[in-house]
Protein backbone atom coordinates (compact mmCIF):
# COMPACT_ATOMS: atom_id res chain seq x y z
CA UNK A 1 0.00 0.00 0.00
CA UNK A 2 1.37 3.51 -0.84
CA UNK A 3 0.64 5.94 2.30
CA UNK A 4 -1.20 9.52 1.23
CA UNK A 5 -1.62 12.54 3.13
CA UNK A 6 -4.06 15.15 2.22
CA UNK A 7 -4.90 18.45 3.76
CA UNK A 8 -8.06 19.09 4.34
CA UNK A 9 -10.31 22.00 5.35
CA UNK A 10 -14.30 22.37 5.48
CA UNK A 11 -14.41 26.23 7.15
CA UNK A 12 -17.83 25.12 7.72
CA UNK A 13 -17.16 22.57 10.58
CA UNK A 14 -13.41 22.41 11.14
CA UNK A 15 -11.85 24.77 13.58
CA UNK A 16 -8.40 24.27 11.90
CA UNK A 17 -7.12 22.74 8.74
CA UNK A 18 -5.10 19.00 9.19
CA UNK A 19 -4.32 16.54 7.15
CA UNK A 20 -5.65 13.34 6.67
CA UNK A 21 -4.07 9.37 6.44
CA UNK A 22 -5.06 7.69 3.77
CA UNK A 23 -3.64 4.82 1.68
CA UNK A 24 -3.81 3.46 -1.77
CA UNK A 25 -3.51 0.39 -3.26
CA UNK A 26 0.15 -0.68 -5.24
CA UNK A 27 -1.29 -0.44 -8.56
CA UNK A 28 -1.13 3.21 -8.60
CA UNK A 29 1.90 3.64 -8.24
CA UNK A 30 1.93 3.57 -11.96
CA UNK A 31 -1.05 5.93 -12.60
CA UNK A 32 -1.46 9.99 -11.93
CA UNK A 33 -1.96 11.26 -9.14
CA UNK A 34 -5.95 12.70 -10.09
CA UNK A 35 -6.52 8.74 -10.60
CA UNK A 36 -5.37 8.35 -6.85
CA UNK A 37 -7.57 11.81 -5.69
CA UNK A 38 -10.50 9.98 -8.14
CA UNK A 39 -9.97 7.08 -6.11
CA UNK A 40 -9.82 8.29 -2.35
CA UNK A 41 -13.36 10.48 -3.43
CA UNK A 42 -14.73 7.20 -3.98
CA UNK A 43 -14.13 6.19 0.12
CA UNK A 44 -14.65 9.57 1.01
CA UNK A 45 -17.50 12.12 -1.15
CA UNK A 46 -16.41 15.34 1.12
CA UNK A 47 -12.86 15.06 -0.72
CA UNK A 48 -12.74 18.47 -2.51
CA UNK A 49 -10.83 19.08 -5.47
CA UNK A 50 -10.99 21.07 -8.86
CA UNK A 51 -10.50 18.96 -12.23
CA UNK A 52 -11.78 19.01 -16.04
CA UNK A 53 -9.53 17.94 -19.20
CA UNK A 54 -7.12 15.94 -17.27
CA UNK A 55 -5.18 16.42 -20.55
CA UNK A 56 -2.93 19.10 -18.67
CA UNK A 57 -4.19 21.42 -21.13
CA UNK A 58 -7.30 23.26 -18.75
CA UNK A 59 -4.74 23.93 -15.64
CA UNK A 60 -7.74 22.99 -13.32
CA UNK A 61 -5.95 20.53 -11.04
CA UNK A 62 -2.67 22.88 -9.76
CA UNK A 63 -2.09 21.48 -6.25
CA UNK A 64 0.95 21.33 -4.12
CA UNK A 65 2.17 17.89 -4.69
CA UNK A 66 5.11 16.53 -2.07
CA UNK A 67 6.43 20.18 -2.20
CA UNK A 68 6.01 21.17 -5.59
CA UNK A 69 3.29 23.04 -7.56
CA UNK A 70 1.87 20.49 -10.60
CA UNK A 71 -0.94 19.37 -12.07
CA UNK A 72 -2.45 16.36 -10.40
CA UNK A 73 -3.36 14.94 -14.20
CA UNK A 74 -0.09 14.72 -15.56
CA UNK A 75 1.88 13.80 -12.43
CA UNK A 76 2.82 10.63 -12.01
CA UNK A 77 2.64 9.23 -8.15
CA UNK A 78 6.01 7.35 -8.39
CA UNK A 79 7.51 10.88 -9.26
CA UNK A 80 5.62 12.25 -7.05
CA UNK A 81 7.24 10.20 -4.14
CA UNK A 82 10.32 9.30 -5.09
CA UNK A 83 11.97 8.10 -2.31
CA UNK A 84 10.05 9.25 0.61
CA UNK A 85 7.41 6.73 0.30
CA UNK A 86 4.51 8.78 0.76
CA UNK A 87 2.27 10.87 -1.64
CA UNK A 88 1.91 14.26 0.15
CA UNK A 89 -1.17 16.51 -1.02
CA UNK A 90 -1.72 20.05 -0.23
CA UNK A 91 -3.61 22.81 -2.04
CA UNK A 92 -1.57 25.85 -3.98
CA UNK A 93 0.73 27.69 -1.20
CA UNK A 94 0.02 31.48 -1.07
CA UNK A 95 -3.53 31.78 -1.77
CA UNK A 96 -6.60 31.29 0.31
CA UNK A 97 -8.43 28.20 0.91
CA UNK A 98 -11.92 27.60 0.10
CA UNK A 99 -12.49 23.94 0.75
CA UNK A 100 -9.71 20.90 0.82
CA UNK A 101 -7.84 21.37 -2.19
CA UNK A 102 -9.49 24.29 -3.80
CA UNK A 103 -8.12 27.83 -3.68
CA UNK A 104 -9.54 31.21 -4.25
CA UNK A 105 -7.72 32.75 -7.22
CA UNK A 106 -9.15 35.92 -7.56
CA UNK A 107 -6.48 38.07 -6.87
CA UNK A 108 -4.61 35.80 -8.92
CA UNK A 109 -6.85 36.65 -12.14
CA UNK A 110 -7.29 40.43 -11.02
CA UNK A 111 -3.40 40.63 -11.50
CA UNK A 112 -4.25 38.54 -15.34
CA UNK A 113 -6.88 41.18 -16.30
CA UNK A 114 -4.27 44.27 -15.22
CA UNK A 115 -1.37 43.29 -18.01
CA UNK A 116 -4.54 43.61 -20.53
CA UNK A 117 -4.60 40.26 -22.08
CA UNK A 118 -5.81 41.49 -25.65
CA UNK A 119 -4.54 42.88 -28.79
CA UNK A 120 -4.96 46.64 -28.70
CA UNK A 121 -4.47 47.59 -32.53
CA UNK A 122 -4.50 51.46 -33.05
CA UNK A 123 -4.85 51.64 -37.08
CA UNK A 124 -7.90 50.60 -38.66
CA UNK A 125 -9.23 46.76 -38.91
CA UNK A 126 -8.25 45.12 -41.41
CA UNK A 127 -10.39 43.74 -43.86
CA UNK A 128 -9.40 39.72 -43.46
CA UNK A 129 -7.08 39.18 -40.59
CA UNK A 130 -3.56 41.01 -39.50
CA UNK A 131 -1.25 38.86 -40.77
CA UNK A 132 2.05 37.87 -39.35
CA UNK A 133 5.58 36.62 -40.68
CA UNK A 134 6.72 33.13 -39.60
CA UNK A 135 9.34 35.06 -38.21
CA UNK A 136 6.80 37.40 -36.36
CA UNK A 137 4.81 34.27 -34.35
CA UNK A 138 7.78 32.44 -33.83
CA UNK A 139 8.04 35.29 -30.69
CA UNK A 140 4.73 34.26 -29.09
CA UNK A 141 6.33 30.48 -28.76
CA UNK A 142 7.29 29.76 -25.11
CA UNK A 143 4.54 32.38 -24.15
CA UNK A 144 1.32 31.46 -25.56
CA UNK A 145 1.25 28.39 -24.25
CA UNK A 146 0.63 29.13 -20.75
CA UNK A 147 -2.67 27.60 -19.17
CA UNK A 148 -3.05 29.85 -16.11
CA UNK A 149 -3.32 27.12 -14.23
CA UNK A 150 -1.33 29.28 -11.12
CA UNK A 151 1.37 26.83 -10.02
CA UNK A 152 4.50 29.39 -10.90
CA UNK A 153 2.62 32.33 -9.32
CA UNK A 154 1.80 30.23 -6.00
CA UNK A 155 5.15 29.09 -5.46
CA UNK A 156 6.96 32.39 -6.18
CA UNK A 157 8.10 33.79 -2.42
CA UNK A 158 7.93 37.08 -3.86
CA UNK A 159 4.11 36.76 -4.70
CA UNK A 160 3.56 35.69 -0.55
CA UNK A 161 5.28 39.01 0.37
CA UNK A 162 3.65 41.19 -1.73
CA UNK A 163 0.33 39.58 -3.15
CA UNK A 164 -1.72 42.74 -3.58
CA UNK A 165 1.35 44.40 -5.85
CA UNK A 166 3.20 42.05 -7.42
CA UNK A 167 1.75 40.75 -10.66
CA UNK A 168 3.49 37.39 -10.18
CA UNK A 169 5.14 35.59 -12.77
CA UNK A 170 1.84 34.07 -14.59
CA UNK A 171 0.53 37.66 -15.48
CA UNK A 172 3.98 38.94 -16.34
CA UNK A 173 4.63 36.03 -18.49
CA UNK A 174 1.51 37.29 -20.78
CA UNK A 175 2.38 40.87 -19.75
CA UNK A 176 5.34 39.75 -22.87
CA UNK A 177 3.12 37.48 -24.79
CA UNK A 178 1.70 41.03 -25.73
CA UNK A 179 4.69 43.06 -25.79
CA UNK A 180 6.49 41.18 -28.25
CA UNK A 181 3.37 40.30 -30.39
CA UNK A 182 3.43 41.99 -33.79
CA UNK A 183 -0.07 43.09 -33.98
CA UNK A 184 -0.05 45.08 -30.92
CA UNK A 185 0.32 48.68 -30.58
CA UNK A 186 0.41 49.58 -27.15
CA UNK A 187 3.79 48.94 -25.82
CA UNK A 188 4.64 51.91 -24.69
CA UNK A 189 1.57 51.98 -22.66
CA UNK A 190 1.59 48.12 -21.60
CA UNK A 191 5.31 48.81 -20.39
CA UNK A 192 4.25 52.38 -18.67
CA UNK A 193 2.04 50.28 -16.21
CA UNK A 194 4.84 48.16 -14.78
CA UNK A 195 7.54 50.84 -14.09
CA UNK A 196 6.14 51.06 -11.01
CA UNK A 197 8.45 49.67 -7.63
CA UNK A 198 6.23 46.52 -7.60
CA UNK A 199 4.50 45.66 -10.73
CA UNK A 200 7.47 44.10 -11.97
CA UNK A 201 10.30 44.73 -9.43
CA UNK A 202 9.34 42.71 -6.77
CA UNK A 203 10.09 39.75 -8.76
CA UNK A 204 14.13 38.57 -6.90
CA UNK A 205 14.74 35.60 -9.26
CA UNK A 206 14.40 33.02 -7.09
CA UNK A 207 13.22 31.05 -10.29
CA UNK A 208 10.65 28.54 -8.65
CA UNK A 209 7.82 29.61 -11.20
CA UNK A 210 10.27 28.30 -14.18
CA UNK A 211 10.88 25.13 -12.04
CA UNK A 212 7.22 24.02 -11.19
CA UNK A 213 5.69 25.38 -14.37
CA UNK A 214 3.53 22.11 -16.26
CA UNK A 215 4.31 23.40 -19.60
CA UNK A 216 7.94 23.89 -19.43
CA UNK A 217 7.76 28.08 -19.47
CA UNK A 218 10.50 30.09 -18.37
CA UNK A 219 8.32 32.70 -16.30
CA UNK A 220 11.57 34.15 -14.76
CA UNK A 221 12.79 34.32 -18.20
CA UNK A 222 10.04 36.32 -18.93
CA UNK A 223 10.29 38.38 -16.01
CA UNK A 224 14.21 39.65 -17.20
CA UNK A 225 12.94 40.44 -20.82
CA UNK A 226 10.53 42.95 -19.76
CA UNK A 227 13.17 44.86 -17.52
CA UNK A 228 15.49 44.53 -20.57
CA UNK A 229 12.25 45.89 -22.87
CA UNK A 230 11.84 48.77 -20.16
CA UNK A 231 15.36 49.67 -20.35
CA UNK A 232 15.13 50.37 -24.22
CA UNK A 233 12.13 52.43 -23.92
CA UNK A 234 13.86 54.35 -21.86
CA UNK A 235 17.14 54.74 -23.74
């Protein structure tokens, strides 16, 4: 049997969150670990957990998984342990929690709609589309890909300290998406709003959001190109 702890929180009838022992059978060691969460809710209904695709594509499932952020569909539970022996379950680190395994990310998607994730063209529509160079989209790659799923911004130390200013890594990361896109005209405006001590600045490369990320970003990547972008504007 393969021990399993799991934190769990019902703010409705528990004084204080805990976490609970659970085991699972051998077998899945071999499977994800949403097929052992699927499996536990089977014993025990109150479980609580967000899920959808379980393709990794929806970013629903971003838990804390034996110390690092990941999505519980595409995380295999003999990865997950390694050598400890034990599959350790906790929800996202820095955000509040609702219920078990499900955060509120609000604030998180507050910070999303502040970078203005759309194209803001300033000439007149085109008739068809506005077309781009091979050259031109290649930019987006490594950018557009991200699923907002959270996991870099919750395990960025620089998001705890300063949630309410910091943008965090996810929003930053397609802060550039639109920066370096082609059909966008509002860079100088886009990179206006983060010039501010926080917006940006907070971030201290620690580098956890490129090290948990599902999709193998480079948030902190990210993060350095928009300082460098800044510093031309201002040159």
């Amino acid at each position: 049997m393969i021990d399993v702890q799991i934190y769990r929180y019902n703010p409705e009838q528990d004084s204080a969150p805990y976490m609970q022992f659970l085991s699972l059978p051998e077998e899945f060691r071999s499977r994800m670990v949403l097929d052992a969460l699927e499996y536990l809710r089977e014993t025990d209904p109150t479980l609580a957990y967000r899920r959808s695709c379980r393709e990794g594509v929806c970013g629903s499932d971003g838990m804390n998984i034996n110390g690092k952020n990941g999505l519980a569909c595409i995380k295999p539970v003999a990865e997950a342990i390694g050598s400890s022996g034990c599959l350790v379950i906790r929800p996202l680190p820095g955000m509040p929690v609702i219920r078990d395994l499900v955060v509120d990310q609000t604030l998180f998607f507050e910070h999303y709609k502040r970078v203005k994730p759309w194209l803001m063209p300033n000439d007149a529509a085109p008739a068809i589309e506005r077309r781009q160079s091979p050259e031109q989209r290649a930019q987006l790659d490594g950018l557009w890909e991200c699923i907002l799923c959270g996991c870099c911004t919750s395990q960025c130390p620089s998001w705890w300290w300063n949630p309410e200013k910091y943008l965090g890594p996810a929003a930053l990361l397609q802060s550039l998406r639109f920066l370096v896109d082609s059909r966008d005209q509002a860079r100088s405006e886009r990179l206006g709003e983060l010039e501010d001590p926080f917006s940006l600045f907070r971030c201290r490369s620690i580098g956890n959001c490129s090290w948990v990320c599902p999709k193998g970003l480079n948030p902190m990547g990210a993060i350095g190109r928009i300082r460098l972008e800044l510093m031309r504007e201002a040159s």
